[in-house]
PDB file of N, CA and C in Angstrom:
ATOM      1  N   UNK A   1       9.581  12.670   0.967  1.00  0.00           N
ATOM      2  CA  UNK A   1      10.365  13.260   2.015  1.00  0.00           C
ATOM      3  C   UNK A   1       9.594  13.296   3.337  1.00  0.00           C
ATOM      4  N   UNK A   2       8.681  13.220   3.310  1.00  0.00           N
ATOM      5  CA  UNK A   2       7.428  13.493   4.431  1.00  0.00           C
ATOM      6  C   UNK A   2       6.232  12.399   4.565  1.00  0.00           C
ATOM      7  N   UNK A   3       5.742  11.965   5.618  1.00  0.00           N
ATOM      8  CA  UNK A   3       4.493  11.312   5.158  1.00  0.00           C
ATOM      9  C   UNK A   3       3.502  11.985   6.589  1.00  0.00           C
ATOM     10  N   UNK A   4       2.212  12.665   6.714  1.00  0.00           N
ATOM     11  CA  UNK A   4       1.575  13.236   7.100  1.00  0.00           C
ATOM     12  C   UNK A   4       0.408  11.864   7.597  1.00  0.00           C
ATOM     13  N   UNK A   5       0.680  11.651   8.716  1.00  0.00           N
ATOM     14  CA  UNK A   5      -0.001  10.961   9.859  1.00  0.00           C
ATOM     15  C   UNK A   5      -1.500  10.994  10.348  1.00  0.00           C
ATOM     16  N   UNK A   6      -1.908  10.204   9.824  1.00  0.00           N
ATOM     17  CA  UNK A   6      -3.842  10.818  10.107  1.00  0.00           C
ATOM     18  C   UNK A   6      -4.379   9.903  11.102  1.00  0.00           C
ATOM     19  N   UNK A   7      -5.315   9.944  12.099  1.00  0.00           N
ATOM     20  CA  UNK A   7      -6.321   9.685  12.677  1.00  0.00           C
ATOM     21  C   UNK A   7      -7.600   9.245  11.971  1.00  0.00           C
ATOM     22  N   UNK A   8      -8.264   8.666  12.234  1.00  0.00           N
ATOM     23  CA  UNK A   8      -9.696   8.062  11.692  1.00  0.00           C
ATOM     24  C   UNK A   8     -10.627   9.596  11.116  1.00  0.00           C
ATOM     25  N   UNK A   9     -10.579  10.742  12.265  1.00  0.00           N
ATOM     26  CA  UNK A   9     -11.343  11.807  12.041  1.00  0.00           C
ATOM     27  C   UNK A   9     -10.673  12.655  10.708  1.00  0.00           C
ATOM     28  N   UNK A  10      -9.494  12.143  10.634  1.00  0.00           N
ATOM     29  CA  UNK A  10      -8.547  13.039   9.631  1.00  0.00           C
ATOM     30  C   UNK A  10      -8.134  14.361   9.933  1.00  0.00           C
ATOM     31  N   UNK A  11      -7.693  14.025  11.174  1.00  0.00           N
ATOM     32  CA  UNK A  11      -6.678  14.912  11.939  1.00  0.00           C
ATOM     33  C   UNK A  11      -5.450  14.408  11.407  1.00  0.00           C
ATOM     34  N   UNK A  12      -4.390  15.551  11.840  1.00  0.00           N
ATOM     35  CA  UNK A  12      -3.115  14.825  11.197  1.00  0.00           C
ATOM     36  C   UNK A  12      -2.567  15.134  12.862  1.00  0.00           C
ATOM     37  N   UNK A  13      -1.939  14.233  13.074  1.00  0.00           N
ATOM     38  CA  UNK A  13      -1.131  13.359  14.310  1.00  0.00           C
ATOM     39  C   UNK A  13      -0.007  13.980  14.447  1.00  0.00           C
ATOM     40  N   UNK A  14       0.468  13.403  13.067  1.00  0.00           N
ATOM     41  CA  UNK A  14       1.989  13.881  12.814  1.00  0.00           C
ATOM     42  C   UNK A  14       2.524  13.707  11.764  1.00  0.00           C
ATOM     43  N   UNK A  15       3.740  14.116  11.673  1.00  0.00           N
ATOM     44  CA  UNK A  15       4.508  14.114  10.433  1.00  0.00           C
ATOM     45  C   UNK A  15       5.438  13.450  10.285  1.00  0.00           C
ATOM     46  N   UNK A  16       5.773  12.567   9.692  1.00  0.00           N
ATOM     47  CA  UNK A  16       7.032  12.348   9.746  1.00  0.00           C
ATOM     48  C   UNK A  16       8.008  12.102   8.476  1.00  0.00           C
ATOM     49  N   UNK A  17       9.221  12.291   9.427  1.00  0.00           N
ATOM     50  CA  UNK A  17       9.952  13.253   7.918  1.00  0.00           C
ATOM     51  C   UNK A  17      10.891  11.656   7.509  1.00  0.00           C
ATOM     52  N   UNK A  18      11.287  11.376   6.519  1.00  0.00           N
ATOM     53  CA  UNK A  18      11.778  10.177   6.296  1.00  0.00           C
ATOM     54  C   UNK A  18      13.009  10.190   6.101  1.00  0.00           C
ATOM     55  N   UNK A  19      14.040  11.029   5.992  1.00  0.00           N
ATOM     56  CA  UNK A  19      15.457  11.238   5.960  1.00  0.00           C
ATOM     57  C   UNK A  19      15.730  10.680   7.081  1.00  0.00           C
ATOM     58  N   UNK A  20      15.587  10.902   8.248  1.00  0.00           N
ATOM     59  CA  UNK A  20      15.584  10.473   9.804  1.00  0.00           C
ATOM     60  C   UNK A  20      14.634   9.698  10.653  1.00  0.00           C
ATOM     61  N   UNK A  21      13.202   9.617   9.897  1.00  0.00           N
ATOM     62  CA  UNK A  21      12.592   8.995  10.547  1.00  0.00           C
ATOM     63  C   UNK A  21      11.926   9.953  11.742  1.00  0.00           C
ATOM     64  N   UNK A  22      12.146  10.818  11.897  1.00  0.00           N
ATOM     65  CA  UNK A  22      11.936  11.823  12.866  1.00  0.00           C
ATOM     66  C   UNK A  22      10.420  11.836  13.101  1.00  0.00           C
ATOM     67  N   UNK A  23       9.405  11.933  13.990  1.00  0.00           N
ATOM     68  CA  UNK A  23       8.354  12.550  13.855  1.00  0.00           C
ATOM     69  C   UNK A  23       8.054  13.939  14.425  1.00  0.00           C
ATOM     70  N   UNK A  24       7.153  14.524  14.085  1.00  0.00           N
ATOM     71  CA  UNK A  24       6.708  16.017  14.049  1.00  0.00           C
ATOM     72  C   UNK A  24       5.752  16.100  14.821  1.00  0.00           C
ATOM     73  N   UNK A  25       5.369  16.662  15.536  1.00  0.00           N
ATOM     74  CA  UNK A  25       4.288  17.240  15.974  1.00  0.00           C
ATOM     75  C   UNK A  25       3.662  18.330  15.222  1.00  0.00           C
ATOM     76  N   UNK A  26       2.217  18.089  15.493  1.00  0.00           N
ATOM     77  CA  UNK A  26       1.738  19.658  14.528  1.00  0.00           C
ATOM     78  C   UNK A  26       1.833  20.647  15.535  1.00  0.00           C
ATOM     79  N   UNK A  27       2.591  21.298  15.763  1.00  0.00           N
ATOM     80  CA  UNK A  27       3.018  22.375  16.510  1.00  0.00           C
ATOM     81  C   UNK A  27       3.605  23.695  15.509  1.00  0.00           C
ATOM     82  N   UNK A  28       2.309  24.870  15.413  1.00  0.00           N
ATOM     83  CA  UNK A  28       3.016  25.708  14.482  1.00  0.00           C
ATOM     84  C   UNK A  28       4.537  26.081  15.419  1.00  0.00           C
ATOM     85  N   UNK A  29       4.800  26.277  16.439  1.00  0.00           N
ATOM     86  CA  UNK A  29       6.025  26.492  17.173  1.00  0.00           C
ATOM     87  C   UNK A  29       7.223  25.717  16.843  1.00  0.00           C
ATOM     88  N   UNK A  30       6.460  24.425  16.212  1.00  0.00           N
ATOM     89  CA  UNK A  30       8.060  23.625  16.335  1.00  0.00           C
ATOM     90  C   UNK A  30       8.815  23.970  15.128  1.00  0.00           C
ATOM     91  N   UNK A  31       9.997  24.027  15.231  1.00  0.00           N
ATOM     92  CA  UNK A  31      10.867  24.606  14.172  1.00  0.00           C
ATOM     93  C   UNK A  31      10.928  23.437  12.876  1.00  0.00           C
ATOM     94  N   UNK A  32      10.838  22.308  12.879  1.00  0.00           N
ATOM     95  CA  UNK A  32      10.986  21.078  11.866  1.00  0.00           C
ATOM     96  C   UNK A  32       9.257  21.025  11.210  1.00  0.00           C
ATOM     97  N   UNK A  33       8.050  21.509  12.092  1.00  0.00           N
ATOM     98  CA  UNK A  33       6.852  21.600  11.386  1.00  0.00           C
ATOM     99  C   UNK A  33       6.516  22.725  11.080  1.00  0.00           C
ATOM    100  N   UNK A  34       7.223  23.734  10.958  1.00  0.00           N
ATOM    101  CA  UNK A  34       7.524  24.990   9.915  1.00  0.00           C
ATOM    102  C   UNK A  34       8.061  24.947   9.019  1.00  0.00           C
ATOM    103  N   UNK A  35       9.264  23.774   8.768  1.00  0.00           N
ATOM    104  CA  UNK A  35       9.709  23.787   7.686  1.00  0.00           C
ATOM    105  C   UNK A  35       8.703  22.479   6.747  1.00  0.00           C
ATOM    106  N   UNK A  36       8.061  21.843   7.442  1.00  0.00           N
ATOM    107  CA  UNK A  36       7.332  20.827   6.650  1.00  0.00           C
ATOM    108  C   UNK A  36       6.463  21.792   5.913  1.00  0.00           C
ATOM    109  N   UNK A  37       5.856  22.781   6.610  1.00  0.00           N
ATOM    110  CA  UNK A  37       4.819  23.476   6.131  1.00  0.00           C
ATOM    111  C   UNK A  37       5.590  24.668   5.109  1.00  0.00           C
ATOM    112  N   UNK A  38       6.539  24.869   5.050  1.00  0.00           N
ATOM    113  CA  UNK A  38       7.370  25.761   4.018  1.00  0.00           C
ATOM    114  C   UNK A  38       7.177  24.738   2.639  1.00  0.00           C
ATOM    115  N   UNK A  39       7.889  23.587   2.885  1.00  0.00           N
ATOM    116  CA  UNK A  39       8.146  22.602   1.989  1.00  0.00           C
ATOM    117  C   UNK A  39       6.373  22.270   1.195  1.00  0.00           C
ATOM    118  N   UNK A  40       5.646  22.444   1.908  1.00  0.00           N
ATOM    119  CA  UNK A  40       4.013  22.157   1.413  1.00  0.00           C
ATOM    120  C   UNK A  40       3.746  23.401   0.463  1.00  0.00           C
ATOM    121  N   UNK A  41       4.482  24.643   0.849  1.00  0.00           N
ATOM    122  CA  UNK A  41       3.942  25.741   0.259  1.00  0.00           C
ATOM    123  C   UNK A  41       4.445  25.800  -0.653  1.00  0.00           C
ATOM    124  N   UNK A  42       5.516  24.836  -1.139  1.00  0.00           N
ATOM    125  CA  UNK A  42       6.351  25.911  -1.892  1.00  0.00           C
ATOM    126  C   UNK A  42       5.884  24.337  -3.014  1.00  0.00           C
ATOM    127  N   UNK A  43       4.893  23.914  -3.009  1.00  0.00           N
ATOM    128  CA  UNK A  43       3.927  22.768  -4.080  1.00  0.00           C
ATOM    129  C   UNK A  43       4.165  21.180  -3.831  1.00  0.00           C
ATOM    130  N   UNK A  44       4.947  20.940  -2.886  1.00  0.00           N
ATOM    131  CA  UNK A  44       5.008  19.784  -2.438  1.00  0.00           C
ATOM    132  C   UNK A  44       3.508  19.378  -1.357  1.00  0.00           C
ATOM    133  N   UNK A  45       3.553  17.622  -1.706  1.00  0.00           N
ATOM    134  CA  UNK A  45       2.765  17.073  -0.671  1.00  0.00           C
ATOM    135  C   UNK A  45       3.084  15.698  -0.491  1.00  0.00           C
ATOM    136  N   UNK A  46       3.357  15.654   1.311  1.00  0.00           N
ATOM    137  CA  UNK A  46       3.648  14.584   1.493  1.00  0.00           C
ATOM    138  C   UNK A  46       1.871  13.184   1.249  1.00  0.00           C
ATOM    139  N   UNK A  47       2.699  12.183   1.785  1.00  0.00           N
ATOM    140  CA  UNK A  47       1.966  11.070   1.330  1.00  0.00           C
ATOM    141  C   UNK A  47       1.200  11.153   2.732  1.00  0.00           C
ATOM    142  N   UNK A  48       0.171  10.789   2.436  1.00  0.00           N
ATOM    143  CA  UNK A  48      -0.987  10.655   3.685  1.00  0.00           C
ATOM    144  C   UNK A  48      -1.061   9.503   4.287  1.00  0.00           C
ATOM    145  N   UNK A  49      -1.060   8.845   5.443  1.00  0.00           N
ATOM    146  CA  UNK A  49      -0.866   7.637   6.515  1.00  0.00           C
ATOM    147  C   UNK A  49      -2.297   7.527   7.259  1.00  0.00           C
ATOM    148  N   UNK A  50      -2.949   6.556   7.326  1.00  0.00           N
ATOM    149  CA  UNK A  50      -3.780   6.517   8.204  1.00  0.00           C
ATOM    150  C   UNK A  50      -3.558   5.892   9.183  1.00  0.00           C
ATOM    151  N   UNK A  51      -4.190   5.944  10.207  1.00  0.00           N
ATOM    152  CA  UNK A  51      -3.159   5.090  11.039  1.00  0.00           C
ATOM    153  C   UNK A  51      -4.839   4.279  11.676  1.00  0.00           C
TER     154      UNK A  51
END
């Protein structure tokens, strides 16, 4: 459902959600990377991207 966007340092970039294709910002503010992070808590993990 998700694939979590990394940088070389293994920062995560972004998220992006795959129903839509949408990407995320890691912004605890943004309302769609609150729910990514609900969806993580609740034992899910998206797939990791390096970019």
């Amino acid at each position: 459902m998700y694939k979590r966007l990394i940088d070389a340092d293994n920062n995560t970039v972004a998220i992006r959600r795959e129903v839509d294709d949408a990407f995320i910002p890691p912004d605890p503010e943004n309302v769609d990377f609150r729910a990514f992070e609900q969806w993580v808590a609740e034992g899910n993990q998206p797939e990791v991207v390096s970019l």
